[in-house]
Protein backbone atom coordinates (compact mmCIF):
# COMPACT_ATOMS: atom_id res chain seq x y z
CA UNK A 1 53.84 149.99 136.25
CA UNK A 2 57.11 151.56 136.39
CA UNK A 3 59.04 148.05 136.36
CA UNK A 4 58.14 147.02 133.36
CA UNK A 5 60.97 146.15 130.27
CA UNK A 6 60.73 147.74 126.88
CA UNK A 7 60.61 145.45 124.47
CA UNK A 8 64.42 145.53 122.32
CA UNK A 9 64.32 146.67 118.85
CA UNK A 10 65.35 143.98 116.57
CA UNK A 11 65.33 145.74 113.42
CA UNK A 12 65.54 149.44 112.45
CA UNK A 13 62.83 150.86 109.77
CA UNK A 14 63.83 153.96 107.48
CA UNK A 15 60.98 156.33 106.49
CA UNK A 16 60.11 154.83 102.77
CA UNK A 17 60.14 150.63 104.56
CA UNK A 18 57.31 152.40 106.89
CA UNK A 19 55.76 154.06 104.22
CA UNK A 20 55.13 150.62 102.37
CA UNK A 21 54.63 148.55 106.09
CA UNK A 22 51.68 151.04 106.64
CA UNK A 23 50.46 150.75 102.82
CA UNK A 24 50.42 147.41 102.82
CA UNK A 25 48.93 146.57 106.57
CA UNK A 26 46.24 148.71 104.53
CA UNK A 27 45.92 146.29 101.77
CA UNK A 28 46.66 149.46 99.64
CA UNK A 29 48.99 148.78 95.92
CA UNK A 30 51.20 151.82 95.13
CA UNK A 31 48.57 152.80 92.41
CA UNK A 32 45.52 153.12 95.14
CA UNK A 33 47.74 155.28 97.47
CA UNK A 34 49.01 157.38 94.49
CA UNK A 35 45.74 157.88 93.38
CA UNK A 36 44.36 158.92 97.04
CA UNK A 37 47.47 161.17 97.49
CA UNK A 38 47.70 162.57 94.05
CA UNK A 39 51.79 161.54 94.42
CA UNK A 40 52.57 159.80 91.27
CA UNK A 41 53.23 155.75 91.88
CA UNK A 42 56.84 156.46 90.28
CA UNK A 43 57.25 158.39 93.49
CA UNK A 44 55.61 156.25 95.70
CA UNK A 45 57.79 153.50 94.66
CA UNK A 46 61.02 155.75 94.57
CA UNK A 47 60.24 156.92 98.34
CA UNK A 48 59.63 153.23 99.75
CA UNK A 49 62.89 151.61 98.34
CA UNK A 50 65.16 154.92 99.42
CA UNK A 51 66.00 156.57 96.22
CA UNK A 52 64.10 159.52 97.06
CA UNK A 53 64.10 161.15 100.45
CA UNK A 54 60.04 161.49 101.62
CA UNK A 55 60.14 165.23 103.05
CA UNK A 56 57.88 166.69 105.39
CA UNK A 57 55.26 167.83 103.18
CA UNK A 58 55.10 164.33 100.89
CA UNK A 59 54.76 162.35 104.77
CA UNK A 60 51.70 165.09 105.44
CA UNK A 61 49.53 164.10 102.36
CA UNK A 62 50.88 159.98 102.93
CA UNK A 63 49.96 160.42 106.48
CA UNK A 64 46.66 161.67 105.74
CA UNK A 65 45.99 159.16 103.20
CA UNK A 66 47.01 156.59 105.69
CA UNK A 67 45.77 157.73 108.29
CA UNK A 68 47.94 157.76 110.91
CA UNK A 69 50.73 160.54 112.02
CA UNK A 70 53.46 162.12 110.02
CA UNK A 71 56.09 161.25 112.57
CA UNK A 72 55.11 158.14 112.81
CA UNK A 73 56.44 157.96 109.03
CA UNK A 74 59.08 160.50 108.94
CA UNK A 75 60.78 159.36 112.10
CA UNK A 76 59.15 155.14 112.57
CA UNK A 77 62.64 154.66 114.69
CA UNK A 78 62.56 157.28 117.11
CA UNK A 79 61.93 156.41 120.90
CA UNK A 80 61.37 158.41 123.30
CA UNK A 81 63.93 158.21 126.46
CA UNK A 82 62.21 158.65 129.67
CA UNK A 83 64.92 160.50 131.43
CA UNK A 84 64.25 163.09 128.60
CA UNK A 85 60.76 163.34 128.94
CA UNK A 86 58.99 166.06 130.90
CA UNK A 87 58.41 165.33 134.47
């Protein structure tokens, strides 16, 4: 399997655009994720459309709510490069 292609990135996704792709592949408003996470909806709304940065402890209790990793929210464009990887 090593000759396979990677597929190319077409589009980049910041932090809050994952936030609300996960949240909404979840069929989750802002209001049921605020009240899961206990992060007011202001915030919610503030971290998906950039205004506010989402922070490593904010992506912990998101994460858990959604379940799925903090990375995969905190960094949703990061790739590992396989030269870089551990052999």
């Amino acid at each position: 399997m090593k000759d396979y292609i990677p597929a190319k990135q077409h589009t980049s996704v910041t932090p809050g655009e994952s936030v609300r792709i996960i949240r909404e592949l979840q069929e989750l408003s802002q209001n049921q994720l605020a009240e899961l996470t206990g992060i007011p909806q202001s915030t919610i709304s503030s971290i998906e459309s950039g205004r506010i940065n989402l922070g490593v402890e904010r992506a912990k209790v998101l994460a858990s709510a959604l379940k799925c990793h903090p990375a995969v929210l905190v960094f949703p464009g990061w790739r590992l490069d396989n030269s870089d990887a551990a052999a």
